[in-house]
PDB file of N, CA and C in Angstrom:
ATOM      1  N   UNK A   1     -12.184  -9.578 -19.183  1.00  0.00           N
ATOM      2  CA  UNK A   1     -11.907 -10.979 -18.966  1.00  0.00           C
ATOM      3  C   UNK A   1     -10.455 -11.193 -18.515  1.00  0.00           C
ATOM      4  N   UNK A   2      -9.531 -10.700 -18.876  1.00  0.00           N
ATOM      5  CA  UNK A   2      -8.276 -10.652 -18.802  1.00  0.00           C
ATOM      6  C   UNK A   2      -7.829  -9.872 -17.156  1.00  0.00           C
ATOM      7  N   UNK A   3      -8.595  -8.747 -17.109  1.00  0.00           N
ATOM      8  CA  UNK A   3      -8.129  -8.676 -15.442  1.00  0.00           C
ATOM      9  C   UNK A   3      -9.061  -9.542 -14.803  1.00  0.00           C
ATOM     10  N   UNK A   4     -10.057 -10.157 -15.023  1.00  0.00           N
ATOM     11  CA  UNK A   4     -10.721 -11.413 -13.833  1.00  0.00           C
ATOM     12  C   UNK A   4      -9.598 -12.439 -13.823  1.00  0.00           C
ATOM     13  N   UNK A   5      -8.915 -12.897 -15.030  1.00  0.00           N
ATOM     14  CA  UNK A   5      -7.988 -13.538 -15.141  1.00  0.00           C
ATOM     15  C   UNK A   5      -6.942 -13.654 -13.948  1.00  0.00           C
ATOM     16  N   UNK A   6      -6.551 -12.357 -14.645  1.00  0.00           N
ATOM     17  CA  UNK A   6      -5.185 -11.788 -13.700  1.00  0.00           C
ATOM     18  C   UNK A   6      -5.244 -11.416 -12.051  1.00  0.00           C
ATOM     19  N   UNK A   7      -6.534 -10.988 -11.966  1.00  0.00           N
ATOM     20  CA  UNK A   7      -6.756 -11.233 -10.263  1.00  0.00           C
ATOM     21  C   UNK A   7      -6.923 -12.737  -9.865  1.00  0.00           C
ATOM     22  N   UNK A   8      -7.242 -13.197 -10.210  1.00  0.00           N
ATOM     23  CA  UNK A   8      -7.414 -15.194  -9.820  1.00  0.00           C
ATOM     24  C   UNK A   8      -6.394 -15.622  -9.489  1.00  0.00           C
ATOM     25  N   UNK A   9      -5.408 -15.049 -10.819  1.00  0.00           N
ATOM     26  CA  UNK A   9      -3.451 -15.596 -10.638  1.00  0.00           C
ATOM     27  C   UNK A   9      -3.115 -14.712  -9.444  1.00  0.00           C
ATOM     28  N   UNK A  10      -3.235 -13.421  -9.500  1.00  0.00           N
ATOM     29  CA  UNK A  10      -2.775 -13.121  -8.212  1.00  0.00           C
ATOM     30  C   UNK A  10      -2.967 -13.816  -7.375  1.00  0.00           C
ATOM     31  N   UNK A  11      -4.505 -13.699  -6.558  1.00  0.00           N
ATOM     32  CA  UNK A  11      -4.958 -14.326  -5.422  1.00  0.00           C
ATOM     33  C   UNK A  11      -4.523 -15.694  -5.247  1.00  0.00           C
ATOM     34  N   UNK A  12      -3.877 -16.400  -6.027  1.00  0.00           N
ATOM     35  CA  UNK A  12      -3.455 -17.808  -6.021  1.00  0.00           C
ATOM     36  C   UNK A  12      -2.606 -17.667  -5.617  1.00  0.00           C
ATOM     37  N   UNK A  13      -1.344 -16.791  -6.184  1.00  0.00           N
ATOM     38  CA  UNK A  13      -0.040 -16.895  -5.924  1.00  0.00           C
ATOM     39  C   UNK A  13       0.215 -16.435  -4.328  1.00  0.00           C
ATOM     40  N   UNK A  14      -0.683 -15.025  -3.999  1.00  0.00           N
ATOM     41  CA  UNK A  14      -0.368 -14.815  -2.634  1.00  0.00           C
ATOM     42  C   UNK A  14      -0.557 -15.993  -2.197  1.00  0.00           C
ATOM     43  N   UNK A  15      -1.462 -16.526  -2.094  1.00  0.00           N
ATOM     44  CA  UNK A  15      -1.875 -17.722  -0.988  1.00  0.00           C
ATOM     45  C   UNK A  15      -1.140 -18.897  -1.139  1.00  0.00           C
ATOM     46  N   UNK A  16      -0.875 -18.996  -2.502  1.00  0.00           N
ATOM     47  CA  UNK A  16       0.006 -20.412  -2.454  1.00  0.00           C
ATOM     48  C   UNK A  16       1.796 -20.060  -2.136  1.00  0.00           C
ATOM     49  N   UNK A  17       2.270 -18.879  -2.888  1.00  0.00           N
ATOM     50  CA  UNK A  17       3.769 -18.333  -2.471  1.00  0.00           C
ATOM     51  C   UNK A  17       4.137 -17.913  -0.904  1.00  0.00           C
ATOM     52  N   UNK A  18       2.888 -17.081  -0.237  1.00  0.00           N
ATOM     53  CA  UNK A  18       2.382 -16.505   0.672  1.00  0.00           C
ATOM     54  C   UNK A  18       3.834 -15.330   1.571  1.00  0.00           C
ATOM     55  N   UNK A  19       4.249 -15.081   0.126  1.00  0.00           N
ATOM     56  CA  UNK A  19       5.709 -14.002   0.381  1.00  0.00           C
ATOM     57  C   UNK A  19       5.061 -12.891   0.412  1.00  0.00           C
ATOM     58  N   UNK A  20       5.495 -11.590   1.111  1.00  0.00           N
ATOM     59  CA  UNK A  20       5.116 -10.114   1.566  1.00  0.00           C
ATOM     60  C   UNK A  20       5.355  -9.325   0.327  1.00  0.00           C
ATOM     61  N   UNK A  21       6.282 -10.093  -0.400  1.00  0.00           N
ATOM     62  CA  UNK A  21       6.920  -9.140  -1.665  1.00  0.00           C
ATOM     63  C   UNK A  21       6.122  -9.065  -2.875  1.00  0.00           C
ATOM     64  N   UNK A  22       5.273 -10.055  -2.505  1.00  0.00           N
ATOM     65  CA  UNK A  22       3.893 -10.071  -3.640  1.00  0.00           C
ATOM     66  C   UNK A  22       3.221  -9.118  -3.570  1.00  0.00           C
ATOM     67  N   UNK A  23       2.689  -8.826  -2.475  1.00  0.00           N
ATOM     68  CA  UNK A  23       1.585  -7.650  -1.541  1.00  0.00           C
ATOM     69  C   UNK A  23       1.274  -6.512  -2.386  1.00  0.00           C
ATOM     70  N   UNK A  24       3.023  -5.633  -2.636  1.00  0.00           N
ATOM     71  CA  UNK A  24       3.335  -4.236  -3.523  1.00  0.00           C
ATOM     72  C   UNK A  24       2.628  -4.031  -4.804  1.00  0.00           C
ATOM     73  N   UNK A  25       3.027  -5.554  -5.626  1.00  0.00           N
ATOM     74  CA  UNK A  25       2.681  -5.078  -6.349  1.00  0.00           C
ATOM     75  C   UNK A  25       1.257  -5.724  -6.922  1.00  0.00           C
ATOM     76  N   UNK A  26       0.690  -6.481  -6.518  1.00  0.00           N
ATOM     77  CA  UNK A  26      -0.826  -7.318  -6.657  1.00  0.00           C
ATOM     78  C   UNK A  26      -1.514  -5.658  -5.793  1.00  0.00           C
ATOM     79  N   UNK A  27      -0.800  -4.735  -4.996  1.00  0.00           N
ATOM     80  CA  UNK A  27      -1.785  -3.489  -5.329  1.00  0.00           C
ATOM     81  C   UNK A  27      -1.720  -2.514  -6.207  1.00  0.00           C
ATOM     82  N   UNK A  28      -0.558  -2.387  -6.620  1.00  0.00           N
ATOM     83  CA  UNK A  28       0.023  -1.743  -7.776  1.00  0.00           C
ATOM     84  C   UNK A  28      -0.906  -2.070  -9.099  1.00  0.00           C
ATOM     85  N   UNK A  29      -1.149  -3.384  -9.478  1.00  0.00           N
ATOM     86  CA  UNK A  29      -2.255  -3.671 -10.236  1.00  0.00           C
ATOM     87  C   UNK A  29      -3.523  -3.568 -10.076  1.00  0.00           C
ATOM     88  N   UNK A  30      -4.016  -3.634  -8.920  1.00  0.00           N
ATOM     89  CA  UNK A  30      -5.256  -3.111  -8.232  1.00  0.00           C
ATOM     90  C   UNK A  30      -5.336  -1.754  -8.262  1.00  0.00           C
ATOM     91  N   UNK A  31      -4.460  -0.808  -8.015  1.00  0.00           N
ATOM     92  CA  UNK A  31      -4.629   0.500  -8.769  1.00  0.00           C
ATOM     93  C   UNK A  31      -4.663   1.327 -10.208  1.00  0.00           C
ATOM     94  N   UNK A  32      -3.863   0.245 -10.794  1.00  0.00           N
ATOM     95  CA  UNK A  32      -4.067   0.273 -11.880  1.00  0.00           C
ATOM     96  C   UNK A  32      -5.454   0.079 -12.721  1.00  0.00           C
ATOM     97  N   UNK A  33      -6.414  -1.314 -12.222  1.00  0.00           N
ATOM     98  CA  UNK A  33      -7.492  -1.611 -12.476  1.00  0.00           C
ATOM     99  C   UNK A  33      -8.551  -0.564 -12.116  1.00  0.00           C
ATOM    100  N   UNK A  34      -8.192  -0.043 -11.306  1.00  0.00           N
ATOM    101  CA  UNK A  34      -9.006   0.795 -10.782  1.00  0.00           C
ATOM    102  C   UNK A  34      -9.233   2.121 -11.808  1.00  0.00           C
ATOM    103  N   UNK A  35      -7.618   2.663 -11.653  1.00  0.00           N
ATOM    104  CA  UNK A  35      -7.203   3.545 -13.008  1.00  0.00           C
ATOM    105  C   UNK A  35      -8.836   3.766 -14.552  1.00  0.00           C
ATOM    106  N   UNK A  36      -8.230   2.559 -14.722  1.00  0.00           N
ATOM    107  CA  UNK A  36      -9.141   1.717 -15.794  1.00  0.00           C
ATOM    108  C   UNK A  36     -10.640   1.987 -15.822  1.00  0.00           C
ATOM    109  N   UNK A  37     -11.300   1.700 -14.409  1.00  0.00           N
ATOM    110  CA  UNK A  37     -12.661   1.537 -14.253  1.00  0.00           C
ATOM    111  C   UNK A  37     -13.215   2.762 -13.805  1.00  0.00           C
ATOM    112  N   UNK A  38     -12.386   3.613 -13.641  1.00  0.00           N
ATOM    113  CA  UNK A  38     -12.816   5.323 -13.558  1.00  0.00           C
ATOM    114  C   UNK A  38     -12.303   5.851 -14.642  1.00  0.00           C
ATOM    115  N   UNK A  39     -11.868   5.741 -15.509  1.00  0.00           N
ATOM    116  CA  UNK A  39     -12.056   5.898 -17.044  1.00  0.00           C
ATOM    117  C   UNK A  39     -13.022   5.545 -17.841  1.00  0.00           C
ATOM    118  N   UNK A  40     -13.452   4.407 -17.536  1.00  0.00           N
ATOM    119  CA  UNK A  40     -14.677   4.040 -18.050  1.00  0.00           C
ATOM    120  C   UNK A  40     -16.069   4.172 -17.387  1.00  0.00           C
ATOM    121  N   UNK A  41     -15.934   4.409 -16.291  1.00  0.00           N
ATOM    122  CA  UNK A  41     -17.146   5.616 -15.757  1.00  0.00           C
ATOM    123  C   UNK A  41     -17.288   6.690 -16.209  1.00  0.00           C
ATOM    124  N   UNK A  42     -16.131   7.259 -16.153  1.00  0.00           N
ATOM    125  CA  UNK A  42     -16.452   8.582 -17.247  1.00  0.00           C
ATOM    126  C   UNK A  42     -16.663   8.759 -18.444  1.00  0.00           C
ATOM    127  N   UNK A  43     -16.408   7.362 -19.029  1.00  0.00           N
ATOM    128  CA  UNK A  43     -17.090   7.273 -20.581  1.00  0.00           C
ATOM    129  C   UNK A  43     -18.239   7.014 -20.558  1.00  0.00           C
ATOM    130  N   UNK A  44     -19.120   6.338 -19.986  1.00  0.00           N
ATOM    131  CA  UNK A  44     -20.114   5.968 -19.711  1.00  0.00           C
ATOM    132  C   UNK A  44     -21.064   7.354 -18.833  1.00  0.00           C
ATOM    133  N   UNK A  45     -20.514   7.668 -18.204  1.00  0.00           N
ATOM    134  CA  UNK A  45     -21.696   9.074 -17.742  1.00  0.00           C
ATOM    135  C   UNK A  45     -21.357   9.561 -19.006  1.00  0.00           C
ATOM    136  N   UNK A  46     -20.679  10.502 -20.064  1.00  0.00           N
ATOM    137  CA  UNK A  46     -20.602  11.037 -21.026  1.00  0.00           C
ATOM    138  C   UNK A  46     -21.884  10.505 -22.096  1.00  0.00           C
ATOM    139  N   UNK A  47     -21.829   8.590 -21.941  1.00  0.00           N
ATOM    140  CA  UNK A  47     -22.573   8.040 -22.802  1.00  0.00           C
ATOM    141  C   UNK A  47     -24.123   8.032 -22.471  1.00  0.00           C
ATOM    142  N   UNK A  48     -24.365   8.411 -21.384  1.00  0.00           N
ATOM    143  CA  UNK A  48     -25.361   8.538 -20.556  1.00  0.00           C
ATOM    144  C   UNK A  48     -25.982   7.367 -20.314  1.00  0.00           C
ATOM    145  N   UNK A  49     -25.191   6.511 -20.101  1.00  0.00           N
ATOM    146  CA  UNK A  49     -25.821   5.048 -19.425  1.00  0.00           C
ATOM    147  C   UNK A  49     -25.249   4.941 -18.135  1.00  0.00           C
ATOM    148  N   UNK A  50     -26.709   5.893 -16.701  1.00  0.00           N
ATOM    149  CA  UNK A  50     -26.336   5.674 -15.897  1.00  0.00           C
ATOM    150  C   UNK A  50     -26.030   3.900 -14.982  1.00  0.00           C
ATOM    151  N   UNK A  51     -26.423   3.126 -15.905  1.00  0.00           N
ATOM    152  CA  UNK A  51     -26.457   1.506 -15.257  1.00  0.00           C
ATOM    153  C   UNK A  51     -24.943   1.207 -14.893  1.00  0.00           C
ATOM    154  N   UNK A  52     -24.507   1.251 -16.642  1.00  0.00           N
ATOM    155  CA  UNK A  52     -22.886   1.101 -16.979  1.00  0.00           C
ATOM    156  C   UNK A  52     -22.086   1.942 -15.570  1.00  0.00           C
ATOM    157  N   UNK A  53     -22.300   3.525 -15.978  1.00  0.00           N
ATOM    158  CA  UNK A  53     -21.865   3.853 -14.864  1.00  0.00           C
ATOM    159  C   UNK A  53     -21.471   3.867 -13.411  1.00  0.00           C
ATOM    160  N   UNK A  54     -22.588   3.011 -12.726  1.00  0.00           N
ATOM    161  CA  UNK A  54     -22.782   2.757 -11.271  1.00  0.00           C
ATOM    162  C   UNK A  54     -22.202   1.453 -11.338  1.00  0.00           C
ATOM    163  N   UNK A  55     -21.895   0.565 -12.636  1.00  0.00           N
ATOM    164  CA  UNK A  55     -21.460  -0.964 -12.197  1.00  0.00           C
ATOM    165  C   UNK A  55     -19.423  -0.473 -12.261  1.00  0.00           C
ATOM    166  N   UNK A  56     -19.450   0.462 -13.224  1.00  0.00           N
ATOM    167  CA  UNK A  56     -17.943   0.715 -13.326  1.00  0.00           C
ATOM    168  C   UNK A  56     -17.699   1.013 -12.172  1.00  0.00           C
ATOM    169  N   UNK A  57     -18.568   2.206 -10.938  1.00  0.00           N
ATOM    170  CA  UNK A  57     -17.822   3.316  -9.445  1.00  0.00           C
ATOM    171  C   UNK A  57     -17.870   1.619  -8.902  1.00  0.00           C
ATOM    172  N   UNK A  58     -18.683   0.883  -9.249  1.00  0.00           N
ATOM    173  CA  UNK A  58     -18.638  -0.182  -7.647  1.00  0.00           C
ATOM    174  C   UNK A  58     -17.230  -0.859  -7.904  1.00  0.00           C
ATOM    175  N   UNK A  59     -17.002  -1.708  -9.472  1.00  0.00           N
ATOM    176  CA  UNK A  59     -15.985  -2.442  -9.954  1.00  0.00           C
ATOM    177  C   UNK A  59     -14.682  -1.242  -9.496  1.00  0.00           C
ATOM    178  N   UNK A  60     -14.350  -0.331  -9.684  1.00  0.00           N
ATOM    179  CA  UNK A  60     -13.432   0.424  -9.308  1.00  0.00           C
ATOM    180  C   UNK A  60     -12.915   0.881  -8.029  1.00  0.00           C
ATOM    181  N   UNK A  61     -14.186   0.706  -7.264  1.00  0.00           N
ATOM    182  CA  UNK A  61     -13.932   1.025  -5.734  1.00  0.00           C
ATOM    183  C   UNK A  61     -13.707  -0.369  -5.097  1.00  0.00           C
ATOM    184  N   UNK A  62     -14.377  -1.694  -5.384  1.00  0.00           N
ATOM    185  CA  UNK A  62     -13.702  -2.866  -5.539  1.00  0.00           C
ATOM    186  C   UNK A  62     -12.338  -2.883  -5.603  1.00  0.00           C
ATOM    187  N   UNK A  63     -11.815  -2.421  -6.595  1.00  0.00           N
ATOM    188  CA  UNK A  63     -10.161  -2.637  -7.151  1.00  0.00           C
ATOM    189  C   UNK A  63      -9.277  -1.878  -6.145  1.00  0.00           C
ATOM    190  N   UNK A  64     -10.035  -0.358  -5.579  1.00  0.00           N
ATOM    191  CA  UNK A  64      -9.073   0.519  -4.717  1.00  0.00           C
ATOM    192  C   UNK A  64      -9.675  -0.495  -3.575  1.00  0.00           C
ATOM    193  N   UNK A  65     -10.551  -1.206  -2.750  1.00  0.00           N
ATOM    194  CA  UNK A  65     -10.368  -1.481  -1.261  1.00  0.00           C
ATOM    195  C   UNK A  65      -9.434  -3.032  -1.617  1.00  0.00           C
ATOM    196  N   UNK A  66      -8.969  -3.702  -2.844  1.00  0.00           N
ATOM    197  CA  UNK A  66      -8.512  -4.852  -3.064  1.00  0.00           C
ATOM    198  C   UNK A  66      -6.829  -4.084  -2.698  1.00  0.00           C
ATOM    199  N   UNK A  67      -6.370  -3.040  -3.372  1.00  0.00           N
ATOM    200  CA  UNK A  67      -5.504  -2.518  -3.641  1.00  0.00           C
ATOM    201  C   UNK A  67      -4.677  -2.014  -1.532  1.00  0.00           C
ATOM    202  N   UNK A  68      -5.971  -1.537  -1.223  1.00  0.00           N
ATOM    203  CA  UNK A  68      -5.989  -0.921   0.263  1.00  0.00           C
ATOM    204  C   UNK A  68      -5.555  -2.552   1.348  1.00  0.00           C
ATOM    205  N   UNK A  69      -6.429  -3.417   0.623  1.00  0.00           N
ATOM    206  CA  UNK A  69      -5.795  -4.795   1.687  1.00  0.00           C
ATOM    207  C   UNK A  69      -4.156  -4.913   1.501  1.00  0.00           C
ATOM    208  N   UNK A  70      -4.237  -4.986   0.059  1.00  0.00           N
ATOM    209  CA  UNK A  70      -2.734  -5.561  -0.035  1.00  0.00           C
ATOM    210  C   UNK A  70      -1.766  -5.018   0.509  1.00  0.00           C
ATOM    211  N   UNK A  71      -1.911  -3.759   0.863  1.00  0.00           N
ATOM    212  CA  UNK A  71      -1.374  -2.662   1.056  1.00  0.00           C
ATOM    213  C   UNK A  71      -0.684  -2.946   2.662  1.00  0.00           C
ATOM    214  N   UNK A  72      -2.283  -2.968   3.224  1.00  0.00           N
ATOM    215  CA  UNK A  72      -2.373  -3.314   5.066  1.00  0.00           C
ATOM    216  C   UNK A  72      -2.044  -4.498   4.776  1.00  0.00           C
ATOM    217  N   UNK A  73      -2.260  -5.605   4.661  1.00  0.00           N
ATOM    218  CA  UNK A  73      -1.779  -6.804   4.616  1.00  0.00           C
ATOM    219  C   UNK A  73       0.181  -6.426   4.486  1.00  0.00           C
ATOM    220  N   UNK A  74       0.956  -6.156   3.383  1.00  0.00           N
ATOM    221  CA  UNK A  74       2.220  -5.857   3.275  1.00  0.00           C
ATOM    222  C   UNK A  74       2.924  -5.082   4.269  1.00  0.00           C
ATOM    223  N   UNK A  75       2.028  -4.397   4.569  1.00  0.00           N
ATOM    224  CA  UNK A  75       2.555  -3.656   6.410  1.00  0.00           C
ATOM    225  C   UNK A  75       2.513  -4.356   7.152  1.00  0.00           C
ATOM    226  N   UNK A  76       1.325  -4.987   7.818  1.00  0.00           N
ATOM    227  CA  UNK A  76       1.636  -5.673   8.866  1.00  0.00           C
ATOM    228  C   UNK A  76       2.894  -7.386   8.476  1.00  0.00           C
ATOM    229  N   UNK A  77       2.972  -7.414   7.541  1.00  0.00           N
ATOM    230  CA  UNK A  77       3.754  -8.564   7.719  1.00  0.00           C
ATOM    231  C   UNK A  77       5.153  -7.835   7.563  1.00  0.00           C
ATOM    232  N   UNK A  78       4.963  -7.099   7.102  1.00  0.00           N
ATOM    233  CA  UNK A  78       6.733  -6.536   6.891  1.00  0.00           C
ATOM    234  C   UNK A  78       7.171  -5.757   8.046  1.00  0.00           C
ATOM    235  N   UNK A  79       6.417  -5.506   8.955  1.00  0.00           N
ATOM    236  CA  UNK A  79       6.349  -4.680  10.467  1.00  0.00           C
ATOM    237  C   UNK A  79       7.011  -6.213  11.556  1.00  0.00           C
ATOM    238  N   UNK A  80       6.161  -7.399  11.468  1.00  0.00           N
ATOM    239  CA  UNK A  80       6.126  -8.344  11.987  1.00  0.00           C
ATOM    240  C   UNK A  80       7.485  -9.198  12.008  1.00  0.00           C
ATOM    241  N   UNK A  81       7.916  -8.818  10.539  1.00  0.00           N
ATOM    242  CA  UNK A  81       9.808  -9.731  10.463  1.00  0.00           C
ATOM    243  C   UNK A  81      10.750  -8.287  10.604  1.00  0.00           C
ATOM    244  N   UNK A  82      10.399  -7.079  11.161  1.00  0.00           N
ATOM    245  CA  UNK A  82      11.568  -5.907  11.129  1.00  0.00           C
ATOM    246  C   UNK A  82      12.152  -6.277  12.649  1.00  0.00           C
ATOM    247  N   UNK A  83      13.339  -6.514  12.721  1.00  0.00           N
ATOM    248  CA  UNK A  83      13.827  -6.656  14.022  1.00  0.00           C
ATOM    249  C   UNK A  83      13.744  -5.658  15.086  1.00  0.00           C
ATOM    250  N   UNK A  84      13.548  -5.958  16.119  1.00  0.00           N
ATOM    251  CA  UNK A  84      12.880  -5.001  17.404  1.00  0.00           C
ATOM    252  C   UNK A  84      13.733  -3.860  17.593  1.00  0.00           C
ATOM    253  N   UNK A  85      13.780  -2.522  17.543  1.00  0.00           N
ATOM    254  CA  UNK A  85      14.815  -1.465  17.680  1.00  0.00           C
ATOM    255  C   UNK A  85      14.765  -1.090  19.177  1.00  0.00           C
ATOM    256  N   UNK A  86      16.096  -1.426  19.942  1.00  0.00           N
ATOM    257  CA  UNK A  86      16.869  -0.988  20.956  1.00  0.00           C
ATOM    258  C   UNK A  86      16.122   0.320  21.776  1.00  0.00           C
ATOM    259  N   UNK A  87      16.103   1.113  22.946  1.00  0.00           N
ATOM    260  CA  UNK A  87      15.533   1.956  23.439  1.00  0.00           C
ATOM    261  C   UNK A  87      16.758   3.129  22.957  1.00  0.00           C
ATOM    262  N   UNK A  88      17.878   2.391  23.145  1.00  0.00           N
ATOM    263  CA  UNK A  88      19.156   3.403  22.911  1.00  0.00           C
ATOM    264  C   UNK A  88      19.169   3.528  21.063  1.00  0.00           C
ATOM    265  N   UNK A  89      18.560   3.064  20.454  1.00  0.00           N
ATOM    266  CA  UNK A  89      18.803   3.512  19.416  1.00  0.00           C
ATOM    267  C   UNK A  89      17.636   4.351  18.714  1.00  0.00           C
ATOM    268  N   UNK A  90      16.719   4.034  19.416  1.00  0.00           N
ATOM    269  CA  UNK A  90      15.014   4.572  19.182  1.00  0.00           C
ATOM    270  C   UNK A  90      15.232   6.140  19.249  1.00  0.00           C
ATOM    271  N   UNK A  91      16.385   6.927  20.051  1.00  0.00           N
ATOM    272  CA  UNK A  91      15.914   7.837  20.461  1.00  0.00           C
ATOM    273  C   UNK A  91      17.209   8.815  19.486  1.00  0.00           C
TER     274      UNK A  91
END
């Protein structure tokens, strides 16, 4: 309940703050969650409830492609404000 929570606040704040510096770490927690939900897949195959199991790989692979946006999302905007580098300095 507490990370449905905490993803909601994220997703709010990007959109309502809509700063690049959010990006890092709203995936940083998305990996973390993820962390989490492949831990508890593996408790769950151990427990032999393949149901549990298959809802934890989806919820977890959820969290890594949430983690993978923020990621691409924080590149391309931080690519977009880097000032244009010179031909003479490129090289």
């Amino acid at each position: 309940m507490i990370a449905i929570l905490l993803s909601l606040v994220l997703a709010a704040a990007v959109i309502a703050v809509r700063s690049p510096l959010l990006l890092p770490g709203v995936a940083l927690i998305m990996l973390t969650f993820a962390a989490l939900d492949i831990r508890e897949l593996t408790h769950q195959i151990h427990e032999s409830r393949p149901g549990l199991a298959g809802l934890a790989a989806a919820v977890a692979l959820l969290h890594l492609l949430a983690a993978a946006t923020a990621l691409l999302a924080w590149r391309t905007t931080h690519h977009r404000h880097q000032p244009a580098r010179s031909q003479a300095t490129a090289r």
